[in-house]
Every structure is written in structure tokens, then in C-alpha cells.
PDB file of N, CA and C in Angstrom:
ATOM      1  N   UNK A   1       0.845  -1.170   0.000  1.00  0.00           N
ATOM      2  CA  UNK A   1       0.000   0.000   0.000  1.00  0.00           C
ATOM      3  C   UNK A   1       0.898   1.244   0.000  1.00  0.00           C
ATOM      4  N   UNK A   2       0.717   1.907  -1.076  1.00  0.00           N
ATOM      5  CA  UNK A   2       1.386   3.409  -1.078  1.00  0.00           C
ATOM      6  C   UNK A   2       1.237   3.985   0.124  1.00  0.00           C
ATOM      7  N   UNK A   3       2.357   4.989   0.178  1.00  0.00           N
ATOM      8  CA  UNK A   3       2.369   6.091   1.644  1.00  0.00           C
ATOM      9  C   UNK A   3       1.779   7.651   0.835  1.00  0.00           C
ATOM     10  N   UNK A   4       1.070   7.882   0.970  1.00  0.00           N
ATOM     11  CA  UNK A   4       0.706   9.503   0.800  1.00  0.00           C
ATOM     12  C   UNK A   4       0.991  10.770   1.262  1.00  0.00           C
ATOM     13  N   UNK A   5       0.953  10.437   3.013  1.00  0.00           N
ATOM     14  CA  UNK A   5       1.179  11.641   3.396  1.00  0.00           C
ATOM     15  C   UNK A   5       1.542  11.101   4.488  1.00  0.00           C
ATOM     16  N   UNK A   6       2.174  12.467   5.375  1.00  0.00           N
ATOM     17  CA  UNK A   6       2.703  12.011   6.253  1.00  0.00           C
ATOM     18  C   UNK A   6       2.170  11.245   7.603  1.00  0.00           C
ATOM     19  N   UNK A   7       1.201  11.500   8.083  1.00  0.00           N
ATOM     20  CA  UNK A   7       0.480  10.394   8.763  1.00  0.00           C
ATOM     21  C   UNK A   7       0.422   9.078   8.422  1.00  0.00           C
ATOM     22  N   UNK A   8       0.054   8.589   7.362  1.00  0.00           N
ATOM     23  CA  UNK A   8       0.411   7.576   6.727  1.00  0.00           C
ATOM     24  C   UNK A   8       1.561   7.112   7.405  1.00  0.00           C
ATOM     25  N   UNK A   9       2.771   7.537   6.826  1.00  0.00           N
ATOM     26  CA  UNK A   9       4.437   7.478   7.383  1.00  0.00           C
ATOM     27  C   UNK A   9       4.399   7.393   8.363  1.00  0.00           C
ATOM     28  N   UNK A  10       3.830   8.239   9.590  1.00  0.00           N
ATOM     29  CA  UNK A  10       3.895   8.034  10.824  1.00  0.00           C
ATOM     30  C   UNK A  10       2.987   6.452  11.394  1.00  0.00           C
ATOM     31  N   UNK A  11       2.033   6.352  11.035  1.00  0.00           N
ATOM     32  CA  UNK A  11       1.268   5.134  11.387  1.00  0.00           C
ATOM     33  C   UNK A  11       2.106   3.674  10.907  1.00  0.00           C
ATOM     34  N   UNK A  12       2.593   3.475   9.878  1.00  0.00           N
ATOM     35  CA  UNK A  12       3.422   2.877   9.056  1.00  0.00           C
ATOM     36  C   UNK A  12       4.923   2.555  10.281  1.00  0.00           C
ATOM     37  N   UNK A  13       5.298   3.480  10.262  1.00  0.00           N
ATOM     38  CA  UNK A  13       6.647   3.487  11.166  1.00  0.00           C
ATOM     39  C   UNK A  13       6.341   3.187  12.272  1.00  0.00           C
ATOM     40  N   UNK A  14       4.984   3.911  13.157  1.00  0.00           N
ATOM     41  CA  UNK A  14       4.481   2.754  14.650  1.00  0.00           C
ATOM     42  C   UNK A  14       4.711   1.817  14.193  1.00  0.00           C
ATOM     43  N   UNK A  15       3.824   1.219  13.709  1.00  0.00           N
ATOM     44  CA  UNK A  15       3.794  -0.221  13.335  1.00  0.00           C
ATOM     45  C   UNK A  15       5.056  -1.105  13.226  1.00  0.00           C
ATOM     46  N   UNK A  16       5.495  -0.497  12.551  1.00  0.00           N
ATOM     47  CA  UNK A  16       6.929  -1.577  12.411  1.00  0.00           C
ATOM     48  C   UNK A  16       7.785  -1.287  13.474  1.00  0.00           C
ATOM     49  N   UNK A  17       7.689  -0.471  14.765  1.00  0.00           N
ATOM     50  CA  UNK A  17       8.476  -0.631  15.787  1.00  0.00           C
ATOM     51  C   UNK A  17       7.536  -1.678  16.794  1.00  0.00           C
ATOM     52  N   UNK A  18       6.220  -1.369  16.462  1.00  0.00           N
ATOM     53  CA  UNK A  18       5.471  -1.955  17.354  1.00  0.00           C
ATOM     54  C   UNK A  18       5.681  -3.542  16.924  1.00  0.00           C
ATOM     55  N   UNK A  19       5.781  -4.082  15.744  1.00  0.00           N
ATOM     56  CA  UNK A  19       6.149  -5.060  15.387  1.00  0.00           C
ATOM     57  C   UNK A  19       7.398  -5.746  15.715  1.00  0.00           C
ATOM     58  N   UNK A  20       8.706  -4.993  15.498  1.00  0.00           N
ATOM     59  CA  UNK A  20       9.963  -5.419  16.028  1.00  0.00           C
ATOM     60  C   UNK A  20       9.942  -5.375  17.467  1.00  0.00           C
ATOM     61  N   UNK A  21       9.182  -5.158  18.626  1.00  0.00           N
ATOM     62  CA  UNK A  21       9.024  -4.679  20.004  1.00  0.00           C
ATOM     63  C   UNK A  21       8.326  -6.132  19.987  1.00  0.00           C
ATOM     64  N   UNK A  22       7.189  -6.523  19.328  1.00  0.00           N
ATOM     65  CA  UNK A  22       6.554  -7.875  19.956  1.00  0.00           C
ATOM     66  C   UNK A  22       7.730  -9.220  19.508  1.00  0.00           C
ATOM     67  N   UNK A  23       8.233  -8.835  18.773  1.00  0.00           N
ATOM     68  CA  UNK A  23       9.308 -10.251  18.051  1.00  0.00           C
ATOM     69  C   UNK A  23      10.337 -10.483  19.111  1.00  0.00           C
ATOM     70  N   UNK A  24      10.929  -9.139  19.077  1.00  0.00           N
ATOM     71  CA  UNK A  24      11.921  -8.579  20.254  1.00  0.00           C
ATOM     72  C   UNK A  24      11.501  -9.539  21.823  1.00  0.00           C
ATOM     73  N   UNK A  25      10.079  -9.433  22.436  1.00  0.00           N
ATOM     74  CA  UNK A  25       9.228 -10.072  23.494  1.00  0.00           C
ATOM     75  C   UNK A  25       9.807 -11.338  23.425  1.00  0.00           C
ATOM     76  N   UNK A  26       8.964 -11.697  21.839  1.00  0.00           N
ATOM     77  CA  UNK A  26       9.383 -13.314  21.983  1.00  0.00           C
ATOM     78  C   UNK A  26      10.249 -13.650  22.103  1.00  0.00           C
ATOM     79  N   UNK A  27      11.623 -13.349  21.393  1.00  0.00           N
ATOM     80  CA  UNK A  27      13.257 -13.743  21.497  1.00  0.00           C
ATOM     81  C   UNK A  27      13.783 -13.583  22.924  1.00  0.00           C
ATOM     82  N   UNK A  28      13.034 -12.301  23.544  1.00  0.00           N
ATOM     83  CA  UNK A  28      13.912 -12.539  24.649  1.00  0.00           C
ATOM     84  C   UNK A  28      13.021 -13.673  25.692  1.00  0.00           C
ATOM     85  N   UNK A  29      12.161 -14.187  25.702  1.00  0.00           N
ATOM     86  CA  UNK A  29      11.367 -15.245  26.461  1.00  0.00           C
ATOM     87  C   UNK A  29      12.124 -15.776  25.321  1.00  0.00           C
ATOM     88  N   UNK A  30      12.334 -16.777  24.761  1.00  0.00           N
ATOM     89  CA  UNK A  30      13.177 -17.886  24.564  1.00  0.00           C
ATOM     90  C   UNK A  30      14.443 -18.342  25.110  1.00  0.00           C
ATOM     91  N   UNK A  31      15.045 -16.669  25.230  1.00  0.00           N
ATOM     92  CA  UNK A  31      16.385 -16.493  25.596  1.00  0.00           C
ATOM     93  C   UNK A  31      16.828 -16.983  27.027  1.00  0.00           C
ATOM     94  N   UNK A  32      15.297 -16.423  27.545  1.00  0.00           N
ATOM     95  CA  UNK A  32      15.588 -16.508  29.335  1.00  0.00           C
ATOM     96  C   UNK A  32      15.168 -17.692  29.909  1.00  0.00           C
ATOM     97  N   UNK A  33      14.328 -18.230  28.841  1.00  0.00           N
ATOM     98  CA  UNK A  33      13.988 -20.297  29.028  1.00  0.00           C
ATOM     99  C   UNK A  33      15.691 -20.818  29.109  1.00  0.00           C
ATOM    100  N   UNK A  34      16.022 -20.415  28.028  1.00  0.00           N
ATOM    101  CA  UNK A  34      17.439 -21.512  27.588  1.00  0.00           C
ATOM    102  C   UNK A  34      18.505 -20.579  28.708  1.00  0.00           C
ATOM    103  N   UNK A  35      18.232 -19.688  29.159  1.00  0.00           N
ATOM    104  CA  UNK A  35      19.997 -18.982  30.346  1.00  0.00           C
ATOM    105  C   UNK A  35      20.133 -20.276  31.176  1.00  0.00           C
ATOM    106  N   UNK A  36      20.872 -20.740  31.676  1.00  0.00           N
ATOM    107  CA  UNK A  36      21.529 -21.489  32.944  1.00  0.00           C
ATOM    108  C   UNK A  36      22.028 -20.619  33.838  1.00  0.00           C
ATOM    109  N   UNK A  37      22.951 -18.998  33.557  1.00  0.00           N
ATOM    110  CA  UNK A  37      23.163 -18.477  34.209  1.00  0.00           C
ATOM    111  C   UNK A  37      22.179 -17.293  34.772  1.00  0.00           C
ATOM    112  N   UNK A  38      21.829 -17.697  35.972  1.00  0.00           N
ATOM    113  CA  UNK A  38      20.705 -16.946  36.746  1.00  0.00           C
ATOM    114  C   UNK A  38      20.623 -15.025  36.714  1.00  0.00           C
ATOM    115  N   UNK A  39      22.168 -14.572  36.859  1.00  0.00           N
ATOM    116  CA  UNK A  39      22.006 -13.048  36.245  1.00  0.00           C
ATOM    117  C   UNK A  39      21.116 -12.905  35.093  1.00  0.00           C
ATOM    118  N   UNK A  40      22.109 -13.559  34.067  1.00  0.00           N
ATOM    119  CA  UNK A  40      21.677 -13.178  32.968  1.00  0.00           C
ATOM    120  C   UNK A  40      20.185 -13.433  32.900  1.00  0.00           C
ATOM    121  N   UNK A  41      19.407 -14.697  33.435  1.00  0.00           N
ATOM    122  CA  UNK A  41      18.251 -15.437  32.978  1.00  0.00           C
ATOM    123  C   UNK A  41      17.529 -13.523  33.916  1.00  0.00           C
ATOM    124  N   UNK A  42      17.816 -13.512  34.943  1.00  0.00           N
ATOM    125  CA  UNK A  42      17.198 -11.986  35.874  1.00  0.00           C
ATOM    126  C   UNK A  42      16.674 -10.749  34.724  1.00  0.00           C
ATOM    127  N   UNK A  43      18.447 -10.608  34.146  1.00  0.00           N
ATOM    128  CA  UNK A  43      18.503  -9.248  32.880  1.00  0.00           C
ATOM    129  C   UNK A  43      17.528  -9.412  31.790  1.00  0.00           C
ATOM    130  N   UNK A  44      17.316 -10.598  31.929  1.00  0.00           N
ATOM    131  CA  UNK A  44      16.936 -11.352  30.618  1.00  0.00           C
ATOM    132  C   UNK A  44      14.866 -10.834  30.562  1.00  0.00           C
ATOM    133  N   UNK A  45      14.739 -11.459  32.051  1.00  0.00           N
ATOM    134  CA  UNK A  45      13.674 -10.823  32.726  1.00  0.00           C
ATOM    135  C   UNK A  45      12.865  -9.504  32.881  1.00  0.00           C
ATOM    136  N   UNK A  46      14.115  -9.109  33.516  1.00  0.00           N
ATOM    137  CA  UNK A  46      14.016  -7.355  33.961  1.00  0.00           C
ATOM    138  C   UNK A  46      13.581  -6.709  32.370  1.00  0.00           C
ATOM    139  N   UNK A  47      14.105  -7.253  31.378  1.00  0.00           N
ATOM    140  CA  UNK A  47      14.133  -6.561  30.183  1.00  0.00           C
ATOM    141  C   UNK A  47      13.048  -6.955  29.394  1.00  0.00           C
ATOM    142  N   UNK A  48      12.182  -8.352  29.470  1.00  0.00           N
ATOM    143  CA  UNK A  48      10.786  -8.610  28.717  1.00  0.00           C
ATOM    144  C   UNK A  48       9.934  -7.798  29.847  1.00  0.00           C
ATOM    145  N   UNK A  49       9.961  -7.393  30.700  1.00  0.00           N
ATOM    146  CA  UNK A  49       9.143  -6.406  31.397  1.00  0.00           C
ATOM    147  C   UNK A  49       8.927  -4.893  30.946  1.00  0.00           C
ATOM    148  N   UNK A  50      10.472  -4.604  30.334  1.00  0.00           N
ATOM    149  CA  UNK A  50      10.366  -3.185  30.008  1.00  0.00           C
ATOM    150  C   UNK A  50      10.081  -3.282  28.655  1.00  0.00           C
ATOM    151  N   UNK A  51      10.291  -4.380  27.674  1.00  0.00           N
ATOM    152  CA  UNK A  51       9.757  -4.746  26.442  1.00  0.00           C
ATOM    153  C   UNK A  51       8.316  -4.718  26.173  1.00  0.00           C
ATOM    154  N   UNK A  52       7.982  -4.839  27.381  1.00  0.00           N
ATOM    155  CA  UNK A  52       6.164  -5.377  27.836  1.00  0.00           C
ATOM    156  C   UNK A  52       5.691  -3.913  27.331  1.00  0.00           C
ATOM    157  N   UNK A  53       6.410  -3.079  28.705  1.00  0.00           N
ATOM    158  CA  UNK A  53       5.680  -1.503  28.609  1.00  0.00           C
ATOM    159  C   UNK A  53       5.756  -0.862  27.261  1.00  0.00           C
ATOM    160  N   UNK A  54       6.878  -1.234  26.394  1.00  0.00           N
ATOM    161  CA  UNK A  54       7.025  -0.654  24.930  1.00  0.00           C
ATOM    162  C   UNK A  54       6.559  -0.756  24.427  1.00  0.00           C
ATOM    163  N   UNK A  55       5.619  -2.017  24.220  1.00  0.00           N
ATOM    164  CA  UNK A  55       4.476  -3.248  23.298  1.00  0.00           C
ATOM    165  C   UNK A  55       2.971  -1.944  23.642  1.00  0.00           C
ATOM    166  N   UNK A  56       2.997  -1.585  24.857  1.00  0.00           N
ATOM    167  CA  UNK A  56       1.824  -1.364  25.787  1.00  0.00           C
ATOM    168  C   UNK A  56       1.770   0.403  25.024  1.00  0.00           C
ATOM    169  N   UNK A  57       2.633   1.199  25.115  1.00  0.00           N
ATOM    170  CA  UNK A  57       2.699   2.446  25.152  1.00  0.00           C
ATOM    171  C   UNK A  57       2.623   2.309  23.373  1.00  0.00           C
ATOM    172  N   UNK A  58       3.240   1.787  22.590  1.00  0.00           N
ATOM    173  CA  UNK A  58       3.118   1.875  21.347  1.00  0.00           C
ATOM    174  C   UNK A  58       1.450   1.373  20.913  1.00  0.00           C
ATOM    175  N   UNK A  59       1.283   0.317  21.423  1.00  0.00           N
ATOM    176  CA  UNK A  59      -0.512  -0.143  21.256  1.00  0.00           C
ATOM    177  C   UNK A  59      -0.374   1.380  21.565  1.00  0.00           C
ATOM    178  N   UNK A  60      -1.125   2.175  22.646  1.00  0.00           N
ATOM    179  CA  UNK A  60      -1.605   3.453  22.658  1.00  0.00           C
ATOM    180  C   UNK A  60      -1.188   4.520  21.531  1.00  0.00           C
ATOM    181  N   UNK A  61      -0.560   4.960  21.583  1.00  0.00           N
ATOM    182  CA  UNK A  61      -0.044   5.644  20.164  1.00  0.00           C
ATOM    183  C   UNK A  61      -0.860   5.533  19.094  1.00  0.00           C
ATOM    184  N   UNK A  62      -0.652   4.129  18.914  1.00  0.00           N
ATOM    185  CA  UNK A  62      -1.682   3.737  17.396  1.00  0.00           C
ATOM    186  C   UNK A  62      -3.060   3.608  17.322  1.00  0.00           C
ATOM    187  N   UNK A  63      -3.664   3.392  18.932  1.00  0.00           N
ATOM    188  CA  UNK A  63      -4.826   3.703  18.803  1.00  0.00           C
ATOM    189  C   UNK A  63      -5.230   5.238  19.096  1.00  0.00           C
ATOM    190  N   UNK A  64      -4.178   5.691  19.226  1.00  0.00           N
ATOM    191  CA  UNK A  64      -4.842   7.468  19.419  1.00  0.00           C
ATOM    192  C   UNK A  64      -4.424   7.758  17.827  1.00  0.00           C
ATOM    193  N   UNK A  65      -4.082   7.110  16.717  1.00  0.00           N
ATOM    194  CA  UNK A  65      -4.101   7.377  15.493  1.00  0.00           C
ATOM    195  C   UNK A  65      -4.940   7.336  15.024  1.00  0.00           C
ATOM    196  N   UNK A  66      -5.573   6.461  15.648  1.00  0.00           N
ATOM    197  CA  UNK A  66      -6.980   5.585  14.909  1.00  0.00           C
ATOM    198  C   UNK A  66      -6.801   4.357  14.545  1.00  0.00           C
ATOM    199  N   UNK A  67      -5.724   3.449  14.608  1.00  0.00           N
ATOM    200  CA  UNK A  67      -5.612   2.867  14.059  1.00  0.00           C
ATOM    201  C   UNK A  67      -4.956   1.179  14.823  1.00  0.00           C
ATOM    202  N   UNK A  68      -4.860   0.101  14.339  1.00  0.00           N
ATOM    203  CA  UNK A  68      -4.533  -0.893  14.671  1.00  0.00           C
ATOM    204  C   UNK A  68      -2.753  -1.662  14.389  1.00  0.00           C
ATOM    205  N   UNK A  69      -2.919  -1.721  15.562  1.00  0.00           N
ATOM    206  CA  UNK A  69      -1.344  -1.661  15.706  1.00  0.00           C
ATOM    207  C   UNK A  69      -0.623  -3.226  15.118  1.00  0.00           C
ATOM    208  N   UNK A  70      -0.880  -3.799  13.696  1.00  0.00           N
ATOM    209  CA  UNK A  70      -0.620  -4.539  12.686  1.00  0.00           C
ATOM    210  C   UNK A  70      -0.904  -4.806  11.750  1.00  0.00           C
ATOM    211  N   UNK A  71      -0.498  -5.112  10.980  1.00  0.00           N
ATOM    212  CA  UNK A  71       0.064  -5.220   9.742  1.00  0.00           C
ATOM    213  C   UNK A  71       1.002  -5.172   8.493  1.00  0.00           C
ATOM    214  N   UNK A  72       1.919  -5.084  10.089  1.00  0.00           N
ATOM    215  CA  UNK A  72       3.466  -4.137   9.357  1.00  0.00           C
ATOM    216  C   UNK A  72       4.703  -5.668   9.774  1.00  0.00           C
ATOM    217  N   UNK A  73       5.184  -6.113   9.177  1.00  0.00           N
ATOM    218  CA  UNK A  73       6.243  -7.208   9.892  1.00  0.00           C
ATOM    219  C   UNK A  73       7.555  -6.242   9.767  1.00  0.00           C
ATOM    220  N   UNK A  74       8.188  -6.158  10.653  1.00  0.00           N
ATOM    221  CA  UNK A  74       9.203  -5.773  10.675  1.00  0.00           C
ATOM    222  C   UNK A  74      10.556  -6.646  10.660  1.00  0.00           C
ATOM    223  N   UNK A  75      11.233  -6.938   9.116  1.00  0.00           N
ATOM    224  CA  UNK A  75      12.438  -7.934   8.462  1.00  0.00           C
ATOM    225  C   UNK A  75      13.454  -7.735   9.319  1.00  0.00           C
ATOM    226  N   UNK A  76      13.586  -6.982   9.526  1.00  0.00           N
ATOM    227  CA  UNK A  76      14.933  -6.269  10.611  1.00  0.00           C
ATOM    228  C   UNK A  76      14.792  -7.110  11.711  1.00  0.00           C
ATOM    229  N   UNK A  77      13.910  -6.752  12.684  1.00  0.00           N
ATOM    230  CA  UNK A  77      13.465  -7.455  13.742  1.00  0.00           C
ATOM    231  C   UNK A  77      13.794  -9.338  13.721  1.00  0.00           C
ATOM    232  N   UNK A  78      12.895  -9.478  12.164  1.00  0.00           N
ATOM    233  CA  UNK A  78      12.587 -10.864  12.012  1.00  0.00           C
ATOM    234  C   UNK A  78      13.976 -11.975  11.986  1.00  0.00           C
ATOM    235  N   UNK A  79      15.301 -10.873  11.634  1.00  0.00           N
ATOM    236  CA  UNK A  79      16.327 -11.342  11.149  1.00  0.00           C
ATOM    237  C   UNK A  79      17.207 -11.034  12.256  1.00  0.00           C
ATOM    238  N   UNK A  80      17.352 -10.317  13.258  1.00  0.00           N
ATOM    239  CA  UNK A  80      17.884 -10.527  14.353  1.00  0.00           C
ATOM    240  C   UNK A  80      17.351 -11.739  15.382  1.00  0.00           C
ATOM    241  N   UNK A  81      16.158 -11.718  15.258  1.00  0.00           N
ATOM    242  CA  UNK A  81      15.385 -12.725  16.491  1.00  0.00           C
ATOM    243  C   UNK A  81      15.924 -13.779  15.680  1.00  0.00           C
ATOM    244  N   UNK A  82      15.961 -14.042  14.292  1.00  0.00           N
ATOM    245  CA  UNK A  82      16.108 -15.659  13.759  1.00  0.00           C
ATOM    246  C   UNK A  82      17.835 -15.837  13.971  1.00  0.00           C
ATOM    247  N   UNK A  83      18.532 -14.528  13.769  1.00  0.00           N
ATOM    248  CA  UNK A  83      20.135 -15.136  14.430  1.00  0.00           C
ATOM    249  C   UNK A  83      20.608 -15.431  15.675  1.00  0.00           C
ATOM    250  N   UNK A  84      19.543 -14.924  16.735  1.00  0.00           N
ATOM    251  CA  UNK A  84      19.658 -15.205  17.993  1.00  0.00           C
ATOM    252  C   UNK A  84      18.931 -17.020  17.812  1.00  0.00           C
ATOM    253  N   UNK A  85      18.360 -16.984  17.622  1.00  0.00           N
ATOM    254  CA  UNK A  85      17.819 -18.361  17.681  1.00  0.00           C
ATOM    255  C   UNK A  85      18.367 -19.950  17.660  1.00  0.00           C
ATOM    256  N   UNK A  86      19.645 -19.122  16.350  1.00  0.00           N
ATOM    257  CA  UNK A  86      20.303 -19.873  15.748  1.00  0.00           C
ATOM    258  C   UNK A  86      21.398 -20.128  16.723  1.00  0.00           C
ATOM    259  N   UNK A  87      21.773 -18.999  16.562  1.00  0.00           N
ATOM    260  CA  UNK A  87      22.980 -19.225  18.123  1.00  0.00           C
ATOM    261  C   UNK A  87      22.788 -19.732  19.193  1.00  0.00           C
ATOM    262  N   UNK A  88      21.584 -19.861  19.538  1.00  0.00           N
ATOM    263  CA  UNK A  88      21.239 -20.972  20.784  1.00  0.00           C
ATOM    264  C   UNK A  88      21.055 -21.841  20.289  1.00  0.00           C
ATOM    265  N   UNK A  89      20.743 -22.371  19.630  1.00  0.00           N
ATOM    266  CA  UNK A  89      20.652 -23.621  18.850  1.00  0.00           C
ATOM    267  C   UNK A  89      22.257 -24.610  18.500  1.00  0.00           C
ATOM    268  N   UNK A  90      22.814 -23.583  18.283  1.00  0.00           N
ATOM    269  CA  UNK A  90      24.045 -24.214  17.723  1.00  0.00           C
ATOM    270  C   UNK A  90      25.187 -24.024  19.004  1.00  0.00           C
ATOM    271  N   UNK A  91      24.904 -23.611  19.953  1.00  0.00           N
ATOM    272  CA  UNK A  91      26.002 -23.563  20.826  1.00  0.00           C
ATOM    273  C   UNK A  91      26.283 -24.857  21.329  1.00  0.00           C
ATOM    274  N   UNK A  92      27.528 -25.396  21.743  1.00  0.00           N
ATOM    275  CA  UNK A  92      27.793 -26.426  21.976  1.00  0.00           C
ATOM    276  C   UNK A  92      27.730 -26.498  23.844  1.00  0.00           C
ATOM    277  N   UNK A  93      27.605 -25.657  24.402  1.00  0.00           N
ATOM    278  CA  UNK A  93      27.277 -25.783  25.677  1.00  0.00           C
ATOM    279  C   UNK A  93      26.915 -24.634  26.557  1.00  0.00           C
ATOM    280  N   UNK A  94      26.330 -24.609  27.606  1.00  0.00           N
ATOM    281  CA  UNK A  94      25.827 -24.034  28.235  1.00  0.00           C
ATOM    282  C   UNK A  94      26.913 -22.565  27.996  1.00  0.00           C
ATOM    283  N   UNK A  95      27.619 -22.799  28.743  1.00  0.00           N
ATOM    284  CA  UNK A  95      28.186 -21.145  28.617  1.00  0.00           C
ATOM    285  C   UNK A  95      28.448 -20.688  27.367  1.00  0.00           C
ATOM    286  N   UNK A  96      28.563 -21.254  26.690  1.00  0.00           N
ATOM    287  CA  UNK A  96      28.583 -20.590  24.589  1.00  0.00           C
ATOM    288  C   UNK A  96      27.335 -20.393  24.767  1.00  0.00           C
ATOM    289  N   UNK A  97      26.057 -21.108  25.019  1.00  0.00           N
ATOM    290  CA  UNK A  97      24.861 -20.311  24.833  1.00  0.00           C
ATOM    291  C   UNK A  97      24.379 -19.151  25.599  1.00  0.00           C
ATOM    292  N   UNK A  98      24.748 -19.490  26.931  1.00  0.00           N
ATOM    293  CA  UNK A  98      24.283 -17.749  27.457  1.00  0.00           C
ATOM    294  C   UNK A  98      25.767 -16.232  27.253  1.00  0.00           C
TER     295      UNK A  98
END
């Protein structure tokens, strides 16, 4: 869908942060399943919480646009969360993975 004007652009660009912010959620809940080391699994924590509020405050935004906060995938996002993935996947032991 073409961009027209600048609202458009602006609704468009929520979206795709609001999108990389929920992917972002999921990766790091995967991340903090697979920690062994308890800091990190904490940071890991502390940080899908403040991920939470980002998810939360951006929903608002887009509904004071008018509008619904998807339909935008954000590749960027999609391609960091899938190299993190990988790297837990392929680590050969606990401390290579966290």
C-alpha cells in the first residue's frame, strides 16, 4: 500500500516498531527459558518487562491514530530474532549459549 502523506508514514513506522518490540518479546522469552546463568536469565527478565511496557505504550499511540497496531512485519526485527535463535541452537554448551 502506497504512503501519501505524512500520517500515513507516521502510522506505518508505529507499526513496524510496534512489530519489532513484539518479536523482540518473543526472542527474549526464549532467551531466558534456555539462560543457565541466573544473572543473565534476571537481565533477561528485567528486560521482557520493560519490552512489555514498549508493546503497551506503542498499542496506545496507534490507537490514538486511529488505528490498529498490525500489519506491518518488521524484516529487521525478524532477522535478528532468527540469528539469535540460531545461536542458541548451535552452541555447543551451556556457557557458549548464554
Amino acid at each position: 500500500m502506497p504512503i501519501s502523506n505524512p500520517q500515513e508514514m507516521l502510522v506505518h513506522e508505529v507499526c513496524l516498531i510496534y512489530d519489532a518490540e513484539h518479536q523482540f518479546l518473543e526472542g527474549q522469552q526464549e532467551m531466558a527459558q534456555s539462560a543457565t546463568d541466573k544473572e543473565l536469565e534476571s537481565s533477561l527478565r528485567e528486560h521482557i518487562e520493560q519490552t512489555r511496557l514498549h508493546t503497551r505504550n506503542l498499542e496506545a499511540v496507534v490507537e490514538q491514530l486511529g488505528q490498529q497496531p498490525q500489519g506491518q512485519t518488521s524484516a529487521v526485527a525478524q532477522g535478528l530474532v532468527s540469528e539469535a535463535q540460531q545461536s542458541i541452537e548451535e552452541a555447543h554448551n551451556e556457557a557458549v549459549r548464554d
